[in-house]
N, C-alpha and C. Protein backbone atom coordinates (compact mmCIF):
# COMPACT_ATOMS: atom_id res chain seq x y z
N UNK A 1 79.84 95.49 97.55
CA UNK A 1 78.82 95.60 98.56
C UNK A 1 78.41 94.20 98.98
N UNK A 2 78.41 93.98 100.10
CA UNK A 2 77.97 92.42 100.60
C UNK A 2 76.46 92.41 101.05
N UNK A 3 75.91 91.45 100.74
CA UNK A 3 74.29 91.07 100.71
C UNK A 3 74.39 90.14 101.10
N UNK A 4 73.06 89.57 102.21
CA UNK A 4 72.78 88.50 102.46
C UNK A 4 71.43 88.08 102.46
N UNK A 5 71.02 87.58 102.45
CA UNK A 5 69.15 87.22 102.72
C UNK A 5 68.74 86.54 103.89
N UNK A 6 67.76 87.46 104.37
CA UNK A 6 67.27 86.89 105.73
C UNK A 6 66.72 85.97 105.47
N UNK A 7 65.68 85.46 106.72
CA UNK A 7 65.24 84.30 106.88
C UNK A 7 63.78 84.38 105.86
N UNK A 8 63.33 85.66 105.37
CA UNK A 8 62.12 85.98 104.79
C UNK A 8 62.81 85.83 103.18
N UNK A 9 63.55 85.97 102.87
CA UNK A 9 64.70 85.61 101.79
C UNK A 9 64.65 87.00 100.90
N UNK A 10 64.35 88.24 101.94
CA UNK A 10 64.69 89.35 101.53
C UNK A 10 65.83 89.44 101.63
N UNK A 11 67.39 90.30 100.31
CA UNK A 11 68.07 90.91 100.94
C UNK A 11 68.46 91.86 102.25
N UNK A 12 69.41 91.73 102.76
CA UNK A 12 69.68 92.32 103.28
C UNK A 12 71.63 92.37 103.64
N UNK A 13 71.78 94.09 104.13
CA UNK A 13 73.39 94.00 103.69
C UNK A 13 74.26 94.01 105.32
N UNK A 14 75.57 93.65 105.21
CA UNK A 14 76.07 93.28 105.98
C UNK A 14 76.76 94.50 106.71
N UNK A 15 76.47 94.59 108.02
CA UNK A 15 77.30 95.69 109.05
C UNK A 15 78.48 96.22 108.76
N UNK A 16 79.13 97.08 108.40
CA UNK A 16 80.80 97.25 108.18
C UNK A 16 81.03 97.17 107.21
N UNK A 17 80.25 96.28 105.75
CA UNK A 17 81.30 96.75 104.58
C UNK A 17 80.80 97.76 104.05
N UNK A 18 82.33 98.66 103.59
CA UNK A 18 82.05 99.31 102.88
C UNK A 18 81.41 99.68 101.04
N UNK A 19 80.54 100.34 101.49
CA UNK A 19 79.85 100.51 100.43
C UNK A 19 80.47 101.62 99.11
N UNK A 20 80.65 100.86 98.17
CA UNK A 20 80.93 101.79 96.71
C UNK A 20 79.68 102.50 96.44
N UNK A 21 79.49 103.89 96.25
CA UNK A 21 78.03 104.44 96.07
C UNK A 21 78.64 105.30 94.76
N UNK A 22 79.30 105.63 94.47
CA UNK A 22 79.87 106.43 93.13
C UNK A 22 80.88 105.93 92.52
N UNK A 23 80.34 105.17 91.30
CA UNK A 23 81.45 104.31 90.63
C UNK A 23 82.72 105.16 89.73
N UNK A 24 83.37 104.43 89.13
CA UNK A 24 84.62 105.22 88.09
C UNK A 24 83.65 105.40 87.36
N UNK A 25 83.88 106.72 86.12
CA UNK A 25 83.30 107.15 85.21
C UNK A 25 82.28 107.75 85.45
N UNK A 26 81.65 107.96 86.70
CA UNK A 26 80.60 108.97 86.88
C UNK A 26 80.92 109.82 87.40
N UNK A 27 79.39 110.98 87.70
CA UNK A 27 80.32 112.69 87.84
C UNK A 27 78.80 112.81 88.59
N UNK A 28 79.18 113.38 89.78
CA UNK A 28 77.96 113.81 90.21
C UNK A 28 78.39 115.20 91.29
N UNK A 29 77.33 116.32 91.53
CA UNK A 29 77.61 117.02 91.87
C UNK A 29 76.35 117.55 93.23
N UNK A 30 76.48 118.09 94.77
CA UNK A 30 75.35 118.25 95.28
C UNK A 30 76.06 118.13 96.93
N UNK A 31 74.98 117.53 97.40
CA UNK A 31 75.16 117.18 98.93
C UNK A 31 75.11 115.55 99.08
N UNK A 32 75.68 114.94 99.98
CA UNK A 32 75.89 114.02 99.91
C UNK A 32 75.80 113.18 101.69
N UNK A 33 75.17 112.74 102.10
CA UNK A 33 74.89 112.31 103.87
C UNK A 33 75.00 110.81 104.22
N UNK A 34 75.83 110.20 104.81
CA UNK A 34 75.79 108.74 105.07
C UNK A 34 76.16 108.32 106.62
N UNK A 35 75.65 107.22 106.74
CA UNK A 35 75.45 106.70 108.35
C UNK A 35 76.44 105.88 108.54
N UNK A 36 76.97 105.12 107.14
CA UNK A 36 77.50 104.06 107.25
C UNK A 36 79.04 104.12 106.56
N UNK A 37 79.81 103.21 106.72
CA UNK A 37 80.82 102.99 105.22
C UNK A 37 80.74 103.11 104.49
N UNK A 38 81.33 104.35 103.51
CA UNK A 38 80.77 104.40 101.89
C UNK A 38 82.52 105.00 101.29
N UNK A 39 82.29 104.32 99.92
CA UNK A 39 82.97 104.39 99.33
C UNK A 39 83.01 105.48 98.00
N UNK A 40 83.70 106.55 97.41
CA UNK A 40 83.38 107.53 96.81
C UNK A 40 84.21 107.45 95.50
N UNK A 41 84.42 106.63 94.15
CA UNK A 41 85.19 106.08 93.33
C UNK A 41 84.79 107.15 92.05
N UNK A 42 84.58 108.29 92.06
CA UNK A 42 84.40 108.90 90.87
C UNK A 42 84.59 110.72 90.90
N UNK A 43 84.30 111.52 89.84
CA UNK A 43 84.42 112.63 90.35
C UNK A 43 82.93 113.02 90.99
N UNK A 44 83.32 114.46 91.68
CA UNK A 44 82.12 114.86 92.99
C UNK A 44 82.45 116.27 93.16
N UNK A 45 81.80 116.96 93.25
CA UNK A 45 81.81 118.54 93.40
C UNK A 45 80.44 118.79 94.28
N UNK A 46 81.37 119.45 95.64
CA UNK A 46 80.03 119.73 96.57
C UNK A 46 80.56 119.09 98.17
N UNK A 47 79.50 119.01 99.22
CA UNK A 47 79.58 118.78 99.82
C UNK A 47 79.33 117.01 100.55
N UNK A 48 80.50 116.79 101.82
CA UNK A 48 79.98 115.19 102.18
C UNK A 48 80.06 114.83 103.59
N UNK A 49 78.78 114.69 104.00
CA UNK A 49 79.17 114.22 105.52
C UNK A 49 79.11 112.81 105.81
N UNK A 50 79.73 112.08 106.56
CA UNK A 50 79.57 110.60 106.79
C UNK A 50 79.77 110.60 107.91
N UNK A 51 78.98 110.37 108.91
CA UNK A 51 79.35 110.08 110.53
C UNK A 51 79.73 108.50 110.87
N UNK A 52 80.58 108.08 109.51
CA UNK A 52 81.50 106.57 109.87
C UNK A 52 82.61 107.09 109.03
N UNK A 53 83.08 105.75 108.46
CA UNK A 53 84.48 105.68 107.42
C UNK A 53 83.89 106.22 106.40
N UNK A 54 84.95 107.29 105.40
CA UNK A 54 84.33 107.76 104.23
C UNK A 54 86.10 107.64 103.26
N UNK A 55 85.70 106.36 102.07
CA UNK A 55 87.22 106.13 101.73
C UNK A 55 86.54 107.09 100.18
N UNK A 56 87.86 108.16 99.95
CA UNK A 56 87.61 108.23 98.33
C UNK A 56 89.15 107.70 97.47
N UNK A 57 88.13 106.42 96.92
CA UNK A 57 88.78 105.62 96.03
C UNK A 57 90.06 106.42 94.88
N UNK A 58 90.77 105.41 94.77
CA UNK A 58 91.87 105.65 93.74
C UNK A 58 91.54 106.29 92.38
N UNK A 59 90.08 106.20 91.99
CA UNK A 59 89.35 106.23 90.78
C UNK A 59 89.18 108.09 91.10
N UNK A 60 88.73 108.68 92.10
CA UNK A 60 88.19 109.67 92.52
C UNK A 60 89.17 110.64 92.68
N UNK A 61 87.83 112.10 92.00
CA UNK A 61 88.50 113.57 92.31
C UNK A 61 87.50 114.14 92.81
N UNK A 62 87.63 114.80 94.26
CA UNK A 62 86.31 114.89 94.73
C UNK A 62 87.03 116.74 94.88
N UNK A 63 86.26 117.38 94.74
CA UNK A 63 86.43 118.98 95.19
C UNK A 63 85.29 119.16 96.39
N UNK A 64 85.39 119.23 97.42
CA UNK A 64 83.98 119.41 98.36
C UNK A 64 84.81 119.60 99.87
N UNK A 65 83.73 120.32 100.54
CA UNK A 65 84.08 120.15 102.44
C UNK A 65 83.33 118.70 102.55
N UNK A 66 84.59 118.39 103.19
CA UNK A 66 83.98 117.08 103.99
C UNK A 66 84.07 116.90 105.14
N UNK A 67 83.41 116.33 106.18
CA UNK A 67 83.15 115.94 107.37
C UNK A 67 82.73 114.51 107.66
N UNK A 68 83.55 114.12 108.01
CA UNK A 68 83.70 112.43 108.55
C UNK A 68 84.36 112.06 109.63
N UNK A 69 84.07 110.87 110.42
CA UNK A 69 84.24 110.34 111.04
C UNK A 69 85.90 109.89 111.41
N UNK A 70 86.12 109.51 110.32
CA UNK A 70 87.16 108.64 109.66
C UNK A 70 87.43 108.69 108.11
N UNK A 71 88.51 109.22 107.64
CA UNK A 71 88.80 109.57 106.04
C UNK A 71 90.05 108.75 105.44
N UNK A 72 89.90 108.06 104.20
CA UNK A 72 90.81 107.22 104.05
C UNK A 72 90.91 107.67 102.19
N UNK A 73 91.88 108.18 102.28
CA UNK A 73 92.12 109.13 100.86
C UNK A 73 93.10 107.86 100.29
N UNK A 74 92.56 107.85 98.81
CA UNK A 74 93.15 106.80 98.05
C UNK A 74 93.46 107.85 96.61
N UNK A 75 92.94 108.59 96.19
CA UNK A 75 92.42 109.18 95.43
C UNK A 75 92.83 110.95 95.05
N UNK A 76 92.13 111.81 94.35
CA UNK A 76 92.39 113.25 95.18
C UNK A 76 91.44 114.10 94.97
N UNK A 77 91.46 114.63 96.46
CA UNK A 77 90.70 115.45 97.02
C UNK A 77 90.88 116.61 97.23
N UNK A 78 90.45 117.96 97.03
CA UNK A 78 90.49 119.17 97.05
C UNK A 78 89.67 119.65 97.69
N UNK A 79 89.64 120.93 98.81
CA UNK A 79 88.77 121.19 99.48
C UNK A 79 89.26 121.33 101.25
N UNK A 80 88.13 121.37 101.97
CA UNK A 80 88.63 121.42 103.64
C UNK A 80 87.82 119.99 104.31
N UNK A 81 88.92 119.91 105.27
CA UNK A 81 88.36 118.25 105.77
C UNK A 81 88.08 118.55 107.39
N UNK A 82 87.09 117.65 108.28
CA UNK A 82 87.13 117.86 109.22
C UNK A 82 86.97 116.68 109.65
N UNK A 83 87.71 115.38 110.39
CA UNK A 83 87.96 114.46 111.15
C UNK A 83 88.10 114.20 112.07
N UNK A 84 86.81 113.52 112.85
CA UNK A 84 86.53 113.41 114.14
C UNK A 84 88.09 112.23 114.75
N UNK A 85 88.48 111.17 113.49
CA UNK A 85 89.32 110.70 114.15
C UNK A 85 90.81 110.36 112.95
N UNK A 86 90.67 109.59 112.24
CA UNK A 86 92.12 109.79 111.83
C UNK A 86 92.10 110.07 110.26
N UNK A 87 92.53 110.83 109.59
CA UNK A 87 92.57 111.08 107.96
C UNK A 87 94.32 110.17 107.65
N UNK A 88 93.66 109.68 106.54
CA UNK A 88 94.97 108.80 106.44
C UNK A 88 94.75 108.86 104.95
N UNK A 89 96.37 109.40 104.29
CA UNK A 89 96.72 109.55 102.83
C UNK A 89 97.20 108.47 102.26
N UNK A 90 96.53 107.55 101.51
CA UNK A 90 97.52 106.29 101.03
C UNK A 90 98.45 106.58 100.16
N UNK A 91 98.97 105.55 99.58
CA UNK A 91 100.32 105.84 98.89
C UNK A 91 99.32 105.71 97.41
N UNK A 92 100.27 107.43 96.69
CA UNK A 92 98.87 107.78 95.41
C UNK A 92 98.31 108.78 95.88
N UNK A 93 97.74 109.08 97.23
CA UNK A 93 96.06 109.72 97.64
C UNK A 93 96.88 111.24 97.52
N UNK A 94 95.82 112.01 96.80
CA UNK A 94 96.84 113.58 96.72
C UNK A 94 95.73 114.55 97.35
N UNK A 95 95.77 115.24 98.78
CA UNK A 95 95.12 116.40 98.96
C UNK A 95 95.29 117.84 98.89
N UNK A 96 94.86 118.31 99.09
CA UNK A 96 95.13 119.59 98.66
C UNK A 96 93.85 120.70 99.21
N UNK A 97 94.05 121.40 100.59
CA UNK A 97 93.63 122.24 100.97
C UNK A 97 93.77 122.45 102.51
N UNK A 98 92.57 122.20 103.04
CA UNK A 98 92.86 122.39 104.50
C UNK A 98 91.93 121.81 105.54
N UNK A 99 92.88 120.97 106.84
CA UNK A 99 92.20 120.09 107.24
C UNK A 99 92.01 119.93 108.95
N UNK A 100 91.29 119.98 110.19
CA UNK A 100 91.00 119.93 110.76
C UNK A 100 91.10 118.56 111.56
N UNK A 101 91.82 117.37 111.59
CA UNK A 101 92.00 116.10 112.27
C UNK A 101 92.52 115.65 113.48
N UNK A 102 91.57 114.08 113.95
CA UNK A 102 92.39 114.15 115.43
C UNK A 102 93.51 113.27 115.20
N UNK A 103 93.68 112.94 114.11
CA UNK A 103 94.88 112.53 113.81
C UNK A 103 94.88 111.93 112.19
N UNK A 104 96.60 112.49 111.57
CA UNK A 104 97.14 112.71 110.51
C UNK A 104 97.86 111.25 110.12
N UNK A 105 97.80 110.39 108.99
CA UNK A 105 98.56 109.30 108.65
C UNK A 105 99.16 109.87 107.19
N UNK A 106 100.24 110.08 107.07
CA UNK A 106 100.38 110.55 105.27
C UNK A 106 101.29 109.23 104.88
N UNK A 107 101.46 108.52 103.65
CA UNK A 107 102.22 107.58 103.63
C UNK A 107 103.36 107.65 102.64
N UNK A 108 103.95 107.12 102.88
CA UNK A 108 105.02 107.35 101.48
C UNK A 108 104.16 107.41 99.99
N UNK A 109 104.66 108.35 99.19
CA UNK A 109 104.57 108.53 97.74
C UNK A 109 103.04 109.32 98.58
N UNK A 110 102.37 109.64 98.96
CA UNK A 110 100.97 110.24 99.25
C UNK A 110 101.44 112.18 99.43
N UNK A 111 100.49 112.86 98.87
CA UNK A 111 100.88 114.38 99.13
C UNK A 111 99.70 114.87 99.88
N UNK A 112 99.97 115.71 100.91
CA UNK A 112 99.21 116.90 101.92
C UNK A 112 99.96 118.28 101.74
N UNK A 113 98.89 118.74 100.63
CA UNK A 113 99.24 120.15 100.07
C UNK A 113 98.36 121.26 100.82
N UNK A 114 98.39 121.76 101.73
CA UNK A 114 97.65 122.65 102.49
C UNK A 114 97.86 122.91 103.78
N UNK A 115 96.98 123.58 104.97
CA UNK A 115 97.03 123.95 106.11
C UNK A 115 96.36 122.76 106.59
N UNK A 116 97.01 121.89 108.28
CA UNK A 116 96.34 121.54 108.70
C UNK A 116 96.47 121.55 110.44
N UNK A 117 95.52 121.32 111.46
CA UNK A 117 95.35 121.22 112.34
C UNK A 117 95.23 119.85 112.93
N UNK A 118 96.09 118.78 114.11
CA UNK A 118 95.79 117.50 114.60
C UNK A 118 95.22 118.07 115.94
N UNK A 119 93.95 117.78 116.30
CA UNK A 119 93.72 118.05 117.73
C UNK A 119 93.44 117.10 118.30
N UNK A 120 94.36 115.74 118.10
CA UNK A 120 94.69 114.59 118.80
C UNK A 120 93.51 114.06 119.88
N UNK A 121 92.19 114.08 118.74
CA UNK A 121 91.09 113.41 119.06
C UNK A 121 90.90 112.05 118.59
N UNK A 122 91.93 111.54 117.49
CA UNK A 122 91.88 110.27 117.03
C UNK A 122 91.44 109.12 117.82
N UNK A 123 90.59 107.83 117.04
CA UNK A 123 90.40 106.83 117.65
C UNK A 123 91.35 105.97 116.27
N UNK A 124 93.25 105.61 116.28
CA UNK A 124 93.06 104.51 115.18
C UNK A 124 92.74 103.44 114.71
N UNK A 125 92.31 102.71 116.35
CA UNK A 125 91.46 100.99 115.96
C UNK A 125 89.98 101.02 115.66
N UNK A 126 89.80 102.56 115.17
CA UNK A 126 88.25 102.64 114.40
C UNK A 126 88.23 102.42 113.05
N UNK A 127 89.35 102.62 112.05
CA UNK A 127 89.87 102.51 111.26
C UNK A 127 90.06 101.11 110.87
């Protein structure tokens, strides 16, 4: 997470990076809402909306509907996805269910185990 301090020499954090909010080794379960870049590195059961980038880390098994902006699977995820613009599987990232995107990236060694829909709404230089 990047911090800086204003001129009052309060912190304050920087536009765009993404934020780790659930580290390795934790387990949390519920609803989950973000504005910004967040990063999801642990297990998670439940629901997640992020109306920006929502990456779940290499560390992470998330079971939940998610709804984001932008999805960047490192990790694996179970559940239904809905992507305003591009879901992209890294190499490792394993999903498994069913997904709704305006556009699909799967990469070598990465698995998309389920039903999905591209309704070629993607933005990829949001990414």
């Amino acid at each position: 997470m990047a911090v800086k301090s204003n001129s009052s020499g309060n912190p304050t954090f920087v536009q765009g990076a993404v934020r780790t909010v659930l580290f390795p080794n934790s387990s949390i379960s519920g609803k989950l809402s973000y504005d910004l870049p967040v990063k999801i590195d642990s297990r998670f059961t439940g629901e997640v909306k992020a109306s920006d980038l929502l990456v779940v880390g290499a560390n992470a098994h998330v079971e939940a509907r998610v709804s984001a902006r932008n999805l960047q699977l490192e990790g694996k995820l179970i559940g239904s996805v809905q992507v305003v613009g591009c879901f992209e599987i890294m190499p490792g990232g394993h999903f498994q269910g069913d997904a709704k995107v305006g556009e699909l990236k799967v990469h070598a060694s990465a698995t998309f185990d389920g039903e999905g829909k591209i309704t070629g709404g993607g933005n990829p230089s949001s990414l």
